[in-house]
N, C-alpha and C. Protein backbone atom coordinates (compact mmCIF):
# COMPACT_ATOMS: atom_id res chain seq x y z
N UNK A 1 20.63 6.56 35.13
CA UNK A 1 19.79 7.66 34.75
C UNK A 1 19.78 7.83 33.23
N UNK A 2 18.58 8.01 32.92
CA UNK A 2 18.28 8.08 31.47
C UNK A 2 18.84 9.67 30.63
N UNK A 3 19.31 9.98 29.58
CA UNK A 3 19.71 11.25 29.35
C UNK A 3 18.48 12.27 29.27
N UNK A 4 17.39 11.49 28.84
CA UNK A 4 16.46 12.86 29.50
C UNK A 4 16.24 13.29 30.50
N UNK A 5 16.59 12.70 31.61
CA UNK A 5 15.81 12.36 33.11
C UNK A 5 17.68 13.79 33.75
N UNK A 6 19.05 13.16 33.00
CA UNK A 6 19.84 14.28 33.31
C UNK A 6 19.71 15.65 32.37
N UNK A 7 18.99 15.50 31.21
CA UNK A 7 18.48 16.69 30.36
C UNK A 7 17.46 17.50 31.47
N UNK A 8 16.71 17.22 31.39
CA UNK A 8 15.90 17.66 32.62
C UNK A 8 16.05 18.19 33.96
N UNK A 9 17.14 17.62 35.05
CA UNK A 9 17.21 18.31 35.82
C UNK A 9 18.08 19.37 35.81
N UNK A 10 19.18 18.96 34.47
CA UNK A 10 19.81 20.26 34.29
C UNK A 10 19.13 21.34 33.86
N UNK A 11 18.08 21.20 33.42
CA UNK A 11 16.99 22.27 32.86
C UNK A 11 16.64 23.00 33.71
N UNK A 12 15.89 21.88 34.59
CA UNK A 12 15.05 22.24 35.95
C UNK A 12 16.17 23.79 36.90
N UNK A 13 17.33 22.79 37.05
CA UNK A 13 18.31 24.01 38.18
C UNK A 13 18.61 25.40 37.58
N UNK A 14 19.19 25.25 36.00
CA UNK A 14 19.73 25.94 35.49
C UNK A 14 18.81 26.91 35.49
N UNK A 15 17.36 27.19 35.28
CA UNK A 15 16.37 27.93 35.49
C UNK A 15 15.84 28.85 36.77
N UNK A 16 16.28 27.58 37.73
CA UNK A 16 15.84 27.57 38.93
C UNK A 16 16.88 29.39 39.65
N UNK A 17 18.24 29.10 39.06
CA UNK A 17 19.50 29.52 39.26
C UNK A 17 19.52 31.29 38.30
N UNK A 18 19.02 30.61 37.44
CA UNK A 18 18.69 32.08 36.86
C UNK A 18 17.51 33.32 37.06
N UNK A 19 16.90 32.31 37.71
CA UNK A 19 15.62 33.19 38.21
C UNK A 19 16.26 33.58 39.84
N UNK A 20 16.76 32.92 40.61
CA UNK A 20 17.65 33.00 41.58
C UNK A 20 18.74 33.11 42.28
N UNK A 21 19.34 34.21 41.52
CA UNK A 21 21.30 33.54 41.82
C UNK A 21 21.62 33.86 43.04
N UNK A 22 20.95 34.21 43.52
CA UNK A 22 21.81 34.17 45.04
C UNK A 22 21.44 32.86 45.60
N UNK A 23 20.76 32.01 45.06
CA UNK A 23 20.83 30.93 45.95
C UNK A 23 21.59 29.56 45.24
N UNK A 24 22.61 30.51 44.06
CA UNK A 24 23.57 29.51 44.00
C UNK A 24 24.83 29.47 44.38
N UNK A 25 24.84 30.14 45.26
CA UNK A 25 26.04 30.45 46.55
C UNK A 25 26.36 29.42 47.36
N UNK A 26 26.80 28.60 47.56
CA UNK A 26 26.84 27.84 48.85
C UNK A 26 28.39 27.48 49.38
N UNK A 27 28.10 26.95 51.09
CA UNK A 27 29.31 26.54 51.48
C UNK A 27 29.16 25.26 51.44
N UNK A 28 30.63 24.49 50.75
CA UNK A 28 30.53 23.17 50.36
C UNK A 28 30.84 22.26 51.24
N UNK A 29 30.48 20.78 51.85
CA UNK A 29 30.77 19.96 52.46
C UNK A 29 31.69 19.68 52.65
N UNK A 30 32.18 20.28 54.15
CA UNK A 30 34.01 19.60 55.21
C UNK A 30 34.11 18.13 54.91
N UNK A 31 35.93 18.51 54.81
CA UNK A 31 36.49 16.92 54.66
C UNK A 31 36.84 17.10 55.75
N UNK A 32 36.60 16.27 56.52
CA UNK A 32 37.88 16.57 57.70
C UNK A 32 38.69 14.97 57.74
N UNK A 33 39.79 15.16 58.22
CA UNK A 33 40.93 14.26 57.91
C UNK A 33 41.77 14.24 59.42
N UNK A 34 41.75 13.02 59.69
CA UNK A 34 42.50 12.56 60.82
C UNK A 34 43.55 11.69 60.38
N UNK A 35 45.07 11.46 61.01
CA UNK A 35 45.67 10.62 61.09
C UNK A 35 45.26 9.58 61.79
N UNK A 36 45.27 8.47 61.17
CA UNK A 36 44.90 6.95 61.31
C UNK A 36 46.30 6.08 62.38
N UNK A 37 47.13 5.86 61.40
CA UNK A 37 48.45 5.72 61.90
C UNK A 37 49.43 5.64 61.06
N UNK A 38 51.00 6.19 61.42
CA UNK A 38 51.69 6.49 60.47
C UNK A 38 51.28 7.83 59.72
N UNK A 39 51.44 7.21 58.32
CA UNK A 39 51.19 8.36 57.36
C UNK A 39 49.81 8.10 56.87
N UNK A 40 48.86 7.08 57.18
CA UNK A 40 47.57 6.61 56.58
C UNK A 40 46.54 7.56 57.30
N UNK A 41 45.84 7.90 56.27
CA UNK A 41 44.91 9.37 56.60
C UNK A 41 43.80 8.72 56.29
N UNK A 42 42.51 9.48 57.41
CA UNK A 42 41.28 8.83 57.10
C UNK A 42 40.56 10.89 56.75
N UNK A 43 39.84 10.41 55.67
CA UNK A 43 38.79 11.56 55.60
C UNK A 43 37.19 11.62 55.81
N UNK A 44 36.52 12.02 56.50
CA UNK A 44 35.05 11.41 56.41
C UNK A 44 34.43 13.01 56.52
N UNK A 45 33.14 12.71 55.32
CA UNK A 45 32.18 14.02 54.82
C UNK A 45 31.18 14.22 55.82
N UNK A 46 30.42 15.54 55.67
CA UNK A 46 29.12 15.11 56.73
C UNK A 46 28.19 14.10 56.41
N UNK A 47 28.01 13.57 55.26
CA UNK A 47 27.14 12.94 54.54
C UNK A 47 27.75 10.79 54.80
N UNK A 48 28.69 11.37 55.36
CA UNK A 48 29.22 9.45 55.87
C UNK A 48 30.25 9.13 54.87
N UNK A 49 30.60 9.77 54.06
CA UNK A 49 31.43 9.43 53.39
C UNK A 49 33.43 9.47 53.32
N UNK A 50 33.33 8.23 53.42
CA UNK A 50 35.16 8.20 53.89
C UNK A 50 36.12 7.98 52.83
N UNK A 51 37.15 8.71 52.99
CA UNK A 51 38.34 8.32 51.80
C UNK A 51 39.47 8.36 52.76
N UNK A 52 40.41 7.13 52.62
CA UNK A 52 41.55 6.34 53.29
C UNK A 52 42.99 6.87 52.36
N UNK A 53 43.87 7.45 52.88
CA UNK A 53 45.05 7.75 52.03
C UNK A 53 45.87 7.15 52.71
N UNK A 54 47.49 6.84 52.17
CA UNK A 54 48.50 6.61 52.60
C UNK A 54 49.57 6.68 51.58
N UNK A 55 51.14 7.00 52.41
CA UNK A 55 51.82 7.35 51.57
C UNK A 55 52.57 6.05 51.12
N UNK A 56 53.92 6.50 50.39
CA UNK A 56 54.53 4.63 49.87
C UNK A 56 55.16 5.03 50.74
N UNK A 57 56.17 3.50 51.01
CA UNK A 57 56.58 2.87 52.15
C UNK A 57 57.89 3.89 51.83
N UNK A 58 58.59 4.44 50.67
CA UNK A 58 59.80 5.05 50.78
C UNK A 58 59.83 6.22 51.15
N UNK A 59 58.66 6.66 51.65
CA UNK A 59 58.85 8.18 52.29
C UNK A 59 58.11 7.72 53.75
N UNK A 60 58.33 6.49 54.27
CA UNK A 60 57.75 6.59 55.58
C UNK A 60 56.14 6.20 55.71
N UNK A 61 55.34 5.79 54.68
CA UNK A 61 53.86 5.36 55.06
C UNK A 61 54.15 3.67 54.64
N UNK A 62 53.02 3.50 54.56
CA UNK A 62 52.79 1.84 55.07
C UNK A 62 52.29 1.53 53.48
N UNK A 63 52.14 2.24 52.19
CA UNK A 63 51.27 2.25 50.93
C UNK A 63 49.84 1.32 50.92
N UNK A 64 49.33 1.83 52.21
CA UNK A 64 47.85 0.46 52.14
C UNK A 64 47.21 1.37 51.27
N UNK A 65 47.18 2.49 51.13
CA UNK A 65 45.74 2.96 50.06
C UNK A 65 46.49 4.05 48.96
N UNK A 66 45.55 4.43 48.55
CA UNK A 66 46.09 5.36 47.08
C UNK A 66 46.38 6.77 48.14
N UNK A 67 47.39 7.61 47.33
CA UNK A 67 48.24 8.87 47.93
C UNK A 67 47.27 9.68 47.64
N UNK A 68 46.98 10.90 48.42
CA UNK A 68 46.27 12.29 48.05
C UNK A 68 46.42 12.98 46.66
N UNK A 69 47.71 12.75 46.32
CA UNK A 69 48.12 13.01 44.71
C UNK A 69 46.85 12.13 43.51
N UNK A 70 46.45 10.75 44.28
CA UNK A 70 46.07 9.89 43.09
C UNK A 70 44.80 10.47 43.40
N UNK A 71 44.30 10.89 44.83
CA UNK A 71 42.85 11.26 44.56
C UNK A 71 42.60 12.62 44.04
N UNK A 72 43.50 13.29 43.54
CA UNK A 72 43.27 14.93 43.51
C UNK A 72 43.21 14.05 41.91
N UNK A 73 43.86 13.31 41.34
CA UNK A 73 44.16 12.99 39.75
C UNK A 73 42.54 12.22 39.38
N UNK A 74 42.19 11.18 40.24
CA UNK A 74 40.82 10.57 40.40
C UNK A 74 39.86 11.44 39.99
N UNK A 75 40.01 12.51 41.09
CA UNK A 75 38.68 13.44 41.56
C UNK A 75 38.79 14.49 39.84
N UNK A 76 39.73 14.84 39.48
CA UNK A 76 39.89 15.71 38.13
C UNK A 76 39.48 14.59 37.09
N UNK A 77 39.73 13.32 36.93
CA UNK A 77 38.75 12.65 35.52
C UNK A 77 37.61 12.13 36.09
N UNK A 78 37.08 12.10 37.08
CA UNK A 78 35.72 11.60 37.70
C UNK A 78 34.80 13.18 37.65
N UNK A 79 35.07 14.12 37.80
CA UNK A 79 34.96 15.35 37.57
C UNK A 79 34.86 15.72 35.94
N UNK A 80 35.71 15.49 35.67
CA UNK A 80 35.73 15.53 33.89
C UNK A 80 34.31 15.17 33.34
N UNK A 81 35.04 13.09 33.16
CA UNK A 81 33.80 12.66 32.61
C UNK A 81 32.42 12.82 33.16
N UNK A 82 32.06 13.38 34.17
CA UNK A 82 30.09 14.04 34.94
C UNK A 82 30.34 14.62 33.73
N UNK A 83 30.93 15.92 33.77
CA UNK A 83 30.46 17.06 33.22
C UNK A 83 30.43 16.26 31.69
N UNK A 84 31.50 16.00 30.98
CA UNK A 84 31.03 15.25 29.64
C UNK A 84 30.19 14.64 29.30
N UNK A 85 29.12 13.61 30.27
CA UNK A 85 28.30 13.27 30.22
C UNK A 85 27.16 14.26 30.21
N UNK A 86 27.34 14.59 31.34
CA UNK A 86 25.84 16.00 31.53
C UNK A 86 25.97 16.61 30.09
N UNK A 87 27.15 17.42 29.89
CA UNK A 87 26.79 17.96 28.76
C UNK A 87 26.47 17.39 26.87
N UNK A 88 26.75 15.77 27.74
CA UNK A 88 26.30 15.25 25.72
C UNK A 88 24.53 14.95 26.28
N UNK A 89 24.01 14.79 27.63
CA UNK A 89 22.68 14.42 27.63
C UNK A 89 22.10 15.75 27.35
N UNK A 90 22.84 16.88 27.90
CA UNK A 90 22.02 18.71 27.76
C UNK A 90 21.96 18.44 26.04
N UNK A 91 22.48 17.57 25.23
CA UNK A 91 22.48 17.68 24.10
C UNK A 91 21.89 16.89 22.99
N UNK A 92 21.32 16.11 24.16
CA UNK A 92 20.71 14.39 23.46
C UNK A 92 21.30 13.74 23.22
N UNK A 93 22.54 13.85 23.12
CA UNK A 93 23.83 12.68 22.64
C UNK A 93 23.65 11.78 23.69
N UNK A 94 23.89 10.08 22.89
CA UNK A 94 23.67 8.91 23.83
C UNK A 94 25.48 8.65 23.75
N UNK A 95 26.19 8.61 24.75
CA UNK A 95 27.31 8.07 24.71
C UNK A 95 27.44 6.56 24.64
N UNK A 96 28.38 6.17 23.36
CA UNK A 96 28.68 4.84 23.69
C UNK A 96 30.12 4.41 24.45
N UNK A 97 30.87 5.43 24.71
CA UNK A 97 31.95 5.49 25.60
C UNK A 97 32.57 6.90 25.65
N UNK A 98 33.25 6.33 26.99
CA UNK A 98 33.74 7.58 27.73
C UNK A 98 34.74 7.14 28.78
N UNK A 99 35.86 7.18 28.14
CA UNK A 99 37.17 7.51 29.64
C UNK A 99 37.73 8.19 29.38
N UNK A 100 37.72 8.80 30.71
CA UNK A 100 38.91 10.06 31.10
C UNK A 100 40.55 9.98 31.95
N UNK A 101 41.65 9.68 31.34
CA UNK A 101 42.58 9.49 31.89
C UNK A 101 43.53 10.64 32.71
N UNK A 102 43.46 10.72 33.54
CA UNK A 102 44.78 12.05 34.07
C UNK A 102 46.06 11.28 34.42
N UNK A 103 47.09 11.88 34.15
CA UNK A 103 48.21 11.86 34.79
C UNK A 103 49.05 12.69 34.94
N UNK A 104 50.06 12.89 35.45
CA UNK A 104 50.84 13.97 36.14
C UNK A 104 52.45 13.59 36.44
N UNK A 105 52.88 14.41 36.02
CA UNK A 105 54.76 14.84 36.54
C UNK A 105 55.04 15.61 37.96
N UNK A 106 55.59 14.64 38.97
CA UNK A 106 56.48 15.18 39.99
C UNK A 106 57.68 15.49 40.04
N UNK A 107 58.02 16.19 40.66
CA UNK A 107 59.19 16.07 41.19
C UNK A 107 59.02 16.09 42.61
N UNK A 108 59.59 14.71 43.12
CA UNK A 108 59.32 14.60 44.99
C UNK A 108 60.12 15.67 45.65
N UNK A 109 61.41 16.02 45.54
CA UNK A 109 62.11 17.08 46.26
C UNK A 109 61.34 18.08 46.84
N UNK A 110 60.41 18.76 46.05
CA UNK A 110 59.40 19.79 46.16
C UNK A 110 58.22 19.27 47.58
N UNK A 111 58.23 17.90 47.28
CA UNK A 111 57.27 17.41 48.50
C UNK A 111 57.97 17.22 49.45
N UNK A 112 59.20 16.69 49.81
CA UNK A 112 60.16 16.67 50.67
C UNK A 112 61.09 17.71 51.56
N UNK A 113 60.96 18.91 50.47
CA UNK A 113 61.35 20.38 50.92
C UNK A 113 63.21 19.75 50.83
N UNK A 114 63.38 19.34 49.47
CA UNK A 114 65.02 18.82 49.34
C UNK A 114 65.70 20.34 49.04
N UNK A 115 64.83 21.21 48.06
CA UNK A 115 64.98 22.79 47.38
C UNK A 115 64.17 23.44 47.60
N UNK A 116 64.43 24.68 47.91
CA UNK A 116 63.07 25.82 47.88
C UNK A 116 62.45 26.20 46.43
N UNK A 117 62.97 25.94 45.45
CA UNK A 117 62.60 26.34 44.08
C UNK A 117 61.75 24.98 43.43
N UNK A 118 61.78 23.98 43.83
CA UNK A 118 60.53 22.98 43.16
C UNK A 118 59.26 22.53 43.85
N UNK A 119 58.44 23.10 42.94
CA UNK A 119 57.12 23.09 43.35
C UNK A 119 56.66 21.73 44.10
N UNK A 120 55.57 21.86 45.29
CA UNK A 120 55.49 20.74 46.22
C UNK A 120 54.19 20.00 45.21
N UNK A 121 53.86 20.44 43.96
CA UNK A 121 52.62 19.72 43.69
C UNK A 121 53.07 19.35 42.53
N UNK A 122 52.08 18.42 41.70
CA UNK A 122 52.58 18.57 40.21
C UNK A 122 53.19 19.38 39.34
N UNK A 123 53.98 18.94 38.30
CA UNK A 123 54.56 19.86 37.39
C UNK A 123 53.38 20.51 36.15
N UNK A 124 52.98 19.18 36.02
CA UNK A 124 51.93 19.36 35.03
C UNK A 124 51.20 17.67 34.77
N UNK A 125 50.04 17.96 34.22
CA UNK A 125 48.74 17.64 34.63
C UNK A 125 48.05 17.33 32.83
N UNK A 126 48.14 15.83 33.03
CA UNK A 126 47.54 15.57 31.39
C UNK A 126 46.16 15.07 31.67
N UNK A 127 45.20 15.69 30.75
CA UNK A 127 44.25 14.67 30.72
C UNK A 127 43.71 14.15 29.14
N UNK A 128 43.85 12.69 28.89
CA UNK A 128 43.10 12.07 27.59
C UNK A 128 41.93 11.54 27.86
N UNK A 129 41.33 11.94 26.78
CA UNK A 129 40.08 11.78 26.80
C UNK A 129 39.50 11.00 25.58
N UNK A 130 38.88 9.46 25.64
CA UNK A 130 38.70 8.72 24.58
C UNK A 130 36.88 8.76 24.96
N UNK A 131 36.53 9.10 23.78
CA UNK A 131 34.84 9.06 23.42
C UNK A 131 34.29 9.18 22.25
N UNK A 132 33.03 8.44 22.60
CA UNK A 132 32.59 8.55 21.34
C UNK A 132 30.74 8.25 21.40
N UNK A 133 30.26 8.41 19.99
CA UNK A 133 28.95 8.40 20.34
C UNK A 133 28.29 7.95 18.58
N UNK A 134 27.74 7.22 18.55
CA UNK A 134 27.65 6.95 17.07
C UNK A 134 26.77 7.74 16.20
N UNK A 135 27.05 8.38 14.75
CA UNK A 135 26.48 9.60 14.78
C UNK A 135 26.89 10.73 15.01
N UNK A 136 27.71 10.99 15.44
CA UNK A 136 28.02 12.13 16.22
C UNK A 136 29.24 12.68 15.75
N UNK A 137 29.22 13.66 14.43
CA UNK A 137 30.31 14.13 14.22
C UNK A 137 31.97 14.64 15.22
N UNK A 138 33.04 14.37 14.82
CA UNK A 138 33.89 14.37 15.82
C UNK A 138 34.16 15.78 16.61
N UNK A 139 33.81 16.62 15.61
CA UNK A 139 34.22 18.04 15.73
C UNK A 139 32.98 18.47 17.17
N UNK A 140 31.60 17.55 16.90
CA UNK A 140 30.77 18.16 18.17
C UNK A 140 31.10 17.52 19.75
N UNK A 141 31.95 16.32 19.30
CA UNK A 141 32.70 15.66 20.72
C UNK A 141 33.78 16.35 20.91
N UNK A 142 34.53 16.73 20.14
CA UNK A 142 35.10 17.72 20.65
C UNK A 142 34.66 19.11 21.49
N UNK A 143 33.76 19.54 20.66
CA UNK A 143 33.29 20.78 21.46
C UNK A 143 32.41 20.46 22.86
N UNK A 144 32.21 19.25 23.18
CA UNK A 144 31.60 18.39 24.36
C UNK A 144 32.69 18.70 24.99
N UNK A 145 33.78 18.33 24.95
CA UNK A 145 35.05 17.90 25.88
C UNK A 145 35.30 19.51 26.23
N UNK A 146 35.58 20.11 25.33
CA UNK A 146 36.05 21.39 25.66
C UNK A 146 35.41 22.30 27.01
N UNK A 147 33.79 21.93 26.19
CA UNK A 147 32.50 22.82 27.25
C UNK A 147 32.67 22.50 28.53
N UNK A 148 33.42 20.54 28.43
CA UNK A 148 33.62 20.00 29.97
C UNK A 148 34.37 20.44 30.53
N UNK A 149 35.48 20.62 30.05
CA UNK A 149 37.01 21.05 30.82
C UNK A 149 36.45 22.51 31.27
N UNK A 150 35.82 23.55 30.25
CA UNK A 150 35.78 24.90 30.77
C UNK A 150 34.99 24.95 32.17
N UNK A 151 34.17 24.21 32.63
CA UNK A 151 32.99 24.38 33.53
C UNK A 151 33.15 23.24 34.74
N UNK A 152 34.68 22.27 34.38
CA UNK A 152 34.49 21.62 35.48
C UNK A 152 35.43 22.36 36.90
N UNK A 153 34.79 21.70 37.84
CA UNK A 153 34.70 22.41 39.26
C UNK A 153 36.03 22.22 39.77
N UNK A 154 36.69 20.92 39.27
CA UNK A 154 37.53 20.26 40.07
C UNK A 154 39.06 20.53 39.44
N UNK A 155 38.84 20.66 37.75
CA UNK A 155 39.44 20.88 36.66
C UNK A 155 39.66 23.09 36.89
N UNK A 156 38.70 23.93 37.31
CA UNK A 156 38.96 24.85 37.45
C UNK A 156 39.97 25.21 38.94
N UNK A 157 39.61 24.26 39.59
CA UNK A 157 40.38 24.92 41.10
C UNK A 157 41.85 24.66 40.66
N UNK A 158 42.03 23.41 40.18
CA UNK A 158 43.46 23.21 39.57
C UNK A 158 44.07 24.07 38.77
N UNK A 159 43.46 24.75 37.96
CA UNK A 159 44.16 25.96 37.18
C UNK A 159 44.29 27.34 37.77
N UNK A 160 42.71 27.66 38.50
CA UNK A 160 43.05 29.19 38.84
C UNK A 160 43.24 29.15 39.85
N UNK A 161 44.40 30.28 40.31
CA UNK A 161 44.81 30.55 42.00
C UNK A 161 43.55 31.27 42.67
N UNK A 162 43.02 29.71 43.43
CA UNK A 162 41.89 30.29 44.62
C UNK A 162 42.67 30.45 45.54
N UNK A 163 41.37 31.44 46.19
CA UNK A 163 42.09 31.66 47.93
C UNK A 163 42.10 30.73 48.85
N UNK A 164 43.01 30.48 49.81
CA UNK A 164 43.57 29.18 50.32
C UNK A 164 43.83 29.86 51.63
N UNK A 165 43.05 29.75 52.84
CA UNK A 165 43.10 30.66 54.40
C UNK A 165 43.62 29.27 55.05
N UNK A 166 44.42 29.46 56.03
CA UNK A 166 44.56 28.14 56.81
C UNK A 166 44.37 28.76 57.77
N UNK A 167 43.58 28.46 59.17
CA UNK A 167 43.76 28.29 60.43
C UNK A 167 44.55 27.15 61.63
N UNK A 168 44.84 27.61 61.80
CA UNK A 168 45.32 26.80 63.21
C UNK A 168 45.28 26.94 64.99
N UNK A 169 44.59 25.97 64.69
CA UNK A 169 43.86 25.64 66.47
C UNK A 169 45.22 24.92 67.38
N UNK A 170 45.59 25.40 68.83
CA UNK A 170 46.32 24.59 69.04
C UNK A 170 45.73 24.41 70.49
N UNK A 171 45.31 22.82 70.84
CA UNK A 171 44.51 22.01 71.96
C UNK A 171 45.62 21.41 72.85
């Protein structure tokens, strides 16, 4: 996609959204997730789309695919760089590169339930970000990156405490 063609439809919604906000409400597309076998998890969207997890072999999975940890880390720089992009095309900027790296500190105990006092998820959560665009003073790629991090979807659930309901069905 050409950056006008994403200049544009961001135009198009953002309008669309302001003349309409209640119809930017929505409920977002179920993962639902079955055990496969072992610890290897299958997820599939309504839309056909599947993601395969498994854990490493030292906590009991078989390590055929990447852990839920690597896709929550995936989904936060795949998440990132959209929005960095969208927002250098909302700007005319042509990127000549763009990666977004995350990585993250565990402590497994917390996933294992070894202590009640260490957290079962990451400790903390890096992301680097190498870009650039020729032309393009550094200080306005910076303020690109920033606008990204503030507005991304995937990057906000990770910081602020959403509400989290569990049900349980028992068949």
């Amino acid at each position: 996609m050409s950056i006008n063609h994403i200049r544009q439809s961001m135009e198009d919604v953002i309008r669309f959204y302001r003349e309409h906000p209640e119809k930017a409400v929505s409920t977002d597309k179920a993962a639902v997730a079955v055990i496969q076998e072992g610890l290897r998890c299958r997820a599939q969207g309504a839309d056909g789309a599947v993601l395969v997890s498994d854990m490493p072999a030292g906590v009991g999975g078989g390590g055929t695919a990447p852990t839920p940890g690597w896709f929550m880390r995936a989904a936060l720089a795949n998440c990132d760089a959209t929005l960095i992009a969208m927002r250098a095309a909302q700007l005319g900027i042509v990127l000549e590169a763009l990666e977004v790296r995350v990585d993250s500190d565990s402590d497994d105990r917390g996933l294992l339930g070894v202590v009640d006092d260490v957290p079962a998820g990451p400790l903390g959560i890096r992301i680097h970000v190498r870009i650039s665009a020729a032309g393009v003073a550094p200080e306005l790629l910076h303020d690109i990156v920033q606008w990204a991090e503030a507005h991304s979807p995937v990057g906000d659930a990770l910081r602020r405490a959403i509400p989290c309901k569990t049900q349980i069905e028992f068949r």
